[in-house]
PDB file of N, CA and C in Angstrom:
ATOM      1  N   UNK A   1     101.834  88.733 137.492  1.00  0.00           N
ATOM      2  CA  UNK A   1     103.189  88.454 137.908  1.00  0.00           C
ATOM      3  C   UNK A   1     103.234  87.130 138.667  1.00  0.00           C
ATOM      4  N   UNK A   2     104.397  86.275 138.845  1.00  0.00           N
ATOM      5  CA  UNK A   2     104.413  85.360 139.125  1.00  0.00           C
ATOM      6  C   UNK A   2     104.772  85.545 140.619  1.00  0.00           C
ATOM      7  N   UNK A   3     104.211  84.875 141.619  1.00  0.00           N
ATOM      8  CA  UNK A   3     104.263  85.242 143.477  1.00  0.00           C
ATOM      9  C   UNK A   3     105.351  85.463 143.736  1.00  0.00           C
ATOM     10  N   UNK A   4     106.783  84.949 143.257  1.00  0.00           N
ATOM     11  CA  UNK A   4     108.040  85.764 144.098  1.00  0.00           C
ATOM     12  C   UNK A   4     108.140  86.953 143.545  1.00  0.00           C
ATOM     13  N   UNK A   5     107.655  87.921 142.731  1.00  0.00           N
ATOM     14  CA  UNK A   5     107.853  88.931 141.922  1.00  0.00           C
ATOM     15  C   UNK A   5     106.676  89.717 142.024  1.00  0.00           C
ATOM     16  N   UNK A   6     105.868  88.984 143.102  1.00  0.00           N
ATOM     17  CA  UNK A   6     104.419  90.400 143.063  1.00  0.00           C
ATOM     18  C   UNK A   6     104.236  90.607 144.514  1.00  0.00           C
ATOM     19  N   UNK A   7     104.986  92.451 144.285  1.00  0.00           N
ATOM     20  CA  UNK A   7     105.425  93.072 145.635  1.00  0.00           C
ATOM     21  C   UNK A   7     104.372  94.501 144.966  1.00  0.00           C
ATOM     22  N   UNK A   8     103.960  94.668 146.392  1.00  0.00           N
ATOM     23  CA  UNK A   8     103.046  95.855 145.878  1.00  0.00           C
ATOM     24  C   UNK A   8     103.914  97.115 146.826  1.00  0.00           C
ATOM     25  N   UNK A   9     105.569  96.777 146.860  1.00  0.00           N
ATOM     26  CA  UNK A   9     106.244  97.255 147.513  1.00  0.00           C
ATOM     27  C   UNK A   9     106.916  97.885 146.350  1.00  0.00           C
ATOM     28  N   UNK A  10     107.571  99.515 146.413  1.00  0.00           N
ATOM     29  CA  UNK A  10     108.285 100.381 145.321  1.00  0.00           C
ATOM     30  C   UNK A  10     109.856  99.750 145.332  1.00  0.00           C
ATOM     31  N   UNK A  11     110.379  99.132 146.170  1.00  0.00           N
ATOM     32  CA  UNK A  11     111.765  98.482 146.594  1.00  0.00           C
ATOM     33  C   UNK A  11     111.552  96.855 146.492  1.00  0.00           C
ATOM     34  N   UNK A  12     112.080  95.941 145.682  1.00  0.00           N
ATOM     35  CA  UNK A  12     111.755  95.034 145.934  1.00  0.00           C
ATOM     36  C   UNK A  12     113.053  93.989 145.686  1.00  0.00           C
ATOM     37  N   UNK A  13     113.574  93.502 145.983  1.00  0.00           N
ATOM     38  CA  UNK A  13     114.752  92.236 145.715  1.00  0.00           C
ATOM     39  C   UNK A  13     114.183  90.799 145.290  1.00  0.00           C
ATOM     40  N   UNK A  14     114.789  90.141 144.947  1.00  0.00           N
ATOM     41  CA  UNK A  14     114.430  88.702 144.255  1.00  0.00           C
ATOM     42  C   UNK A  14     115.522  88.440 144.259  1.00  0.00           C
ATOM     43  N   UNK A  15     116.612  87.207 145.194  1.00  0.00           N
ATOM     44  CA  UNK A  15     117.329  86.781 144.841  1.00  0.00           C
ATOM     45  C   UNK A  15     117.225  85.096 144.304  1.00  0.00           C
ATOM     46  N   UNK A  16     117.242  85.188 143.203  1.00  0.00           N
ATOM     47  CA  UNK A  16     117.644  83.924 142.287  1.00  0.00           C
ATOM     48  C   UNK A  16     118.801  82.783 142.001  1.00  0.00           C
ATOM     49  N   UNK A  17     118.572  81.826 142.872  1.00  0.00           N
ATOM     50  CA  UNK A  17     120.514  81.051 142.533  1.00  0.00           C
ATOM     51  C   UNK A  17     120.306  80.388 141.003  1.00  0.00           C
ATOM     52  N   UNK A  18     122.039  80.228 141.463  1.00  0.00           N
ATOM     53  CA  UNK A  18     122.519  79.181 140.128  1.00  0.00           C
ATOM     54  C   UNK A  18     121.154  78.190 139.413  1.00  0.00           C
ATOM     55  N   UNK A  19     120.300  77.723 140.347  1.00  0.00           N
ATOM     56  CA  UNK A  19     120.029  76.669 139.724  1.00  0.00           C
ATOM     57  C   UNK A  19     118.011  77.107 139.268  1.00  0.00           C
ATOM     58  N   UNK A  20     118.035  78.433 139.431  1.00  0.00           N
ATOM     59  CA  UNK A  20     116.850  79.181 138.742  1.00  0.00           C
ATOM     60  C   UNK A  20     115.803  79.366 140.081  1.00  0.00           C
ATOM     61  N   UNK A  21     116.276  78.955 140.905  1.00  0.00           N
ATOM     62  CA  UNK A  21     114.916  78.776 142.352  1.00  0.00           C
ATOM     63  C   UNK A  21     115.079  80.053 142.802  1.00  0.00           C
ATOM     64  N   UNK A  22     113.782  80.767 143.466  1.00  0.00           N
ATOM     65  CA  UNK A  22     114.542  81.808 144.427  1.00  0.00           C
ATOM     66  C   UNK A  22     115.015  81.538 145.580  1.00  0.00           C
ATOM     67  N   UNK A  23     115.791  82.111 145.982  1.00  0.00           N
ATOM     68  CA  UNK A  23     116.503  82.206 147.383  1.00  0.00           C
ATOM     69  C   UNK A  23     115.913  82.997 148.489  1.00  0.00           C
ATOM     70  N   UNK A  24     115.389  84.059 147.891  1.00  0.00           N
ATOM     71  CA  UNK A  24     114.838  84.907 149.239  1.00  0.00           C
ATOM     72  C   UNK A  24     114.235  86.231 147.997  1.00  0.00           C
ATOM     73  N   UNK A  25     113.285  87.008 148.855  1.00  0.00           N
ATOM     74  CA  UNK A  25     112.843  87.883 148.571  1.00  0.00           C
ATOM     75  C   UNK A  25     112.523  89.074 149.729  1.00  0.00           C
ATOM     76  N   UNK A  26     112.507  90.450 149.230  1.00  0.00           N
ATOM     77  CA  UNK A  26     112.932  91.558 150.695  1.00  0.00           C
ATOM     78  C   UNK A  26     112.069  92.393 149.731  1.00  0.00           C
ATOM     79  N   UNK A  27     110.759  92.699 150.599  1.00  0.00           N
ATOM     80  CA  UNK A  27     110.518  94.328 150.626  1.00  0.00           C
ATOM     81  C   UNK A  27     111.003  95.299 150.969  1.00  0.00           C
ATOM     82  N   UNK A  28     111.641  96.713 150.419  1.00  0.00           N
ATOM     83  CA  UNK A  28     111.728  97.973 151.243  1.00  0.00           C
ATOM     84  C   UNK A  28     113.198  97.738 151.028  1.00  0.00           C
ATOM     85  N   UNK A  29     114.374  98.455 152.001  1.00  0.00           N
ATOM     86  CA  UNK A  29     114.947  99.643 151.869  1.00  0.00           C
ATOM     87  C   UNK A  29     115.825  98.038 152.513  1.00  0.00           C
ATOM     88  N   UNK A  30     117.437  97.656 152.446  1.00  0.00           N
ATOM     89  CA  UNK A  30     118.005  96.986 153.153  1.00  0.00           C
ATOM     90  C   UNK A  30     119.696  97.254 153.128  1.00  0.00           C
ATOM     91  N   UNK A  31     120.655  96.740 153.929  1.00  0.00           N
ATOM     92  CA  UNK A  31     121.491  97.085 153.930  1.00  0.00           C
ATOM     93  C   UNK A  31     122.715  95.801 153.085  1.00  0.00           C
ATOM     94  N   UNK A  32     122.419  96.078 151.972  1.00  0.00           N
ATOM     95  CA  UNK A  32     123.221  94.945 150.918  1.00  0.00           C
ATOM     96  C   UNK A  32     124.781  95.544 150.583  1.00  0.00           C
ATOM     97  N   UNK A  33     125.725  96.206 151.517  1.00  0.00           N
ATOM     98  CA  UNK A  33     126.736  96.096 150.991  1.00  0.00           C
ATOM     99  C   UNK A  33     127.560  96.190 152.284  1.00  0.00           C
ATOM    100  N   UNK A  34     127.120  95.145 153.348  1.00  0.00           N
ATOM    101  CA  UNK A  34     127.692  94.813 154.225  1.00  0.00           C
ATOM    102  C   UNK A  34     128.471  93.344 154.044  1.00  0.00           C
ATOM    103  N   UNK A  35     129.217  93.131 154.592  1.00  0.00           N
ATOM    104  CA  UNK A  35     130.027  91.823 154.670  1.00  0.00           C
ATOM    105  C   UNK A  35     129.203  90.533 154.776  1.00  0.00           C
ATOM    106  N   UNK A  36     128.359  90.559 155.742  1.00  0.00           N
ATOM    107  CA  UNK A  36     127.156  89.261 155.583  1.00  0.00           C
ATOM    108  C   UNK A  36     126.753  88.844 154.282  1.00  0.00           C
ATOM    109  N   UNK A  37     126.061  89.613 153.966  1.00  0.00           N
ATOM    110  CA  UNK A  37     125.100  89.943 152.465  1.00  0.00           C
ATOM    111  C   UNK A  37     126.420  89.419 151.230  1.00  0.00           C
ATOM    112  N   UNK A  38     127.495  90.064 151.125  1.00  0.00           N
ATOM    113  CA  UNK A  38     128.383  89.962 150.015  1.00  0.00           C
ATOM    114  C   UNK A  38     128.796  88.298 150.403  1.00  0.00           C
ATOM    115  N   UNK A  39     129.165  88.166 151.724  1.00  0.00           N
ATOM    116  CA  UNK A  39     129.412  86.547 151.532  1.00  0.00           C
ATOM    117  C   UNK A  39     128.385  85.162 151.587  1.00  0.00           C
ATOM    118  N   UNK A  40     127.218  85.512 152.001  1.00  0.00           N
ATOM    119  CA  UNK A  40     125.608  84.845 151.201  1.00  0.00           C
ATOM    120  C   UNK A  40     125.738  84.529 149.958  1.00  0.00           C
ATOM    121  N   UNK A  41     125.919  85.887 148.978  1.00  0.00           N
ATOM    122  CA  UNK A  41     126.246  85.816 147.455  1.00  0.00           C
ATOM    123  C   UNK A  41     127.139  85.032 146.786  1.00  0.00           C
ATOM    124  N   UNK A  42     128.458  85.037 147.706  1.00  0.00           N
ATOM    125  CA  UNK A  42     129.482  84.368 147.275  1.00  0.00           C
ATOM    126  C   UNK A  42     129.293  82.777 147.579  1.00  0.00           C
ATOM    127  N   UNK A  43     128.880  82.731 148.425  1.00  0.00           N
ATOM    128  CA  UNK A  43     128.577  80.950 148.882  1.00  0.00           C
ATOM    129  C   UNK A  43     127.044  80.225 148.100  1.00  0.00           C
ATOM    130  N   UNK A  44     126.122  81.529 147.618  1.00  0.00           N
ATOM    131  CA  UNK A  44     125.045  80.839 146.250  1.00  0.00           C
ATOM    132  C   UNK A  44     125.889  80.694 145.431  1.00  0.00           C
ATOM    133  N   UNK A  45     127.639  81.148 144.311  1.00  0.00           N
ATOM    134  CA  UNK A  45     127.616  80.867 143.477  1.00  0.00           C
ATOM    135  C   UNK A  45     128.612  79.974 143.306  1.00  0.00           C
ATOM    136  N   UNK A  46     128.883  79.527 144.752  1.00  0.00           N
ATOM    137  CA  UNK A  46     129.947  78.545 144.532  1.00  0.00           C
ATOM    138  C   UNK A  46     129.455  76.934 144.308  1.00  0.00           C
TER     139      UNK A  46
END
């Protein structure tokens, strides 16, 4: 696997922008449907 994608974690995130780079990566359990998180998302795809 390529290093942003080799989690020896059962939960794993990879966020990827527009322009193919990653943005961040999270082991484990997180709280993604809070207001922070949704407007992060919105400001990678603008």
């Amino acid at each position: 696997m390529p290093a942003p994608f080799d989690s020896n974690s059962i939960l794993a995130t990879v966020i990827i922008g527009p322009d193919g780079q990653v943005v961040t990566c999270h082991d484990g359990m997180a709280a993604y449907y809070t207001p922070e998180f949704k407007a992060a998302l919105e400001k990678l795809v603008r």
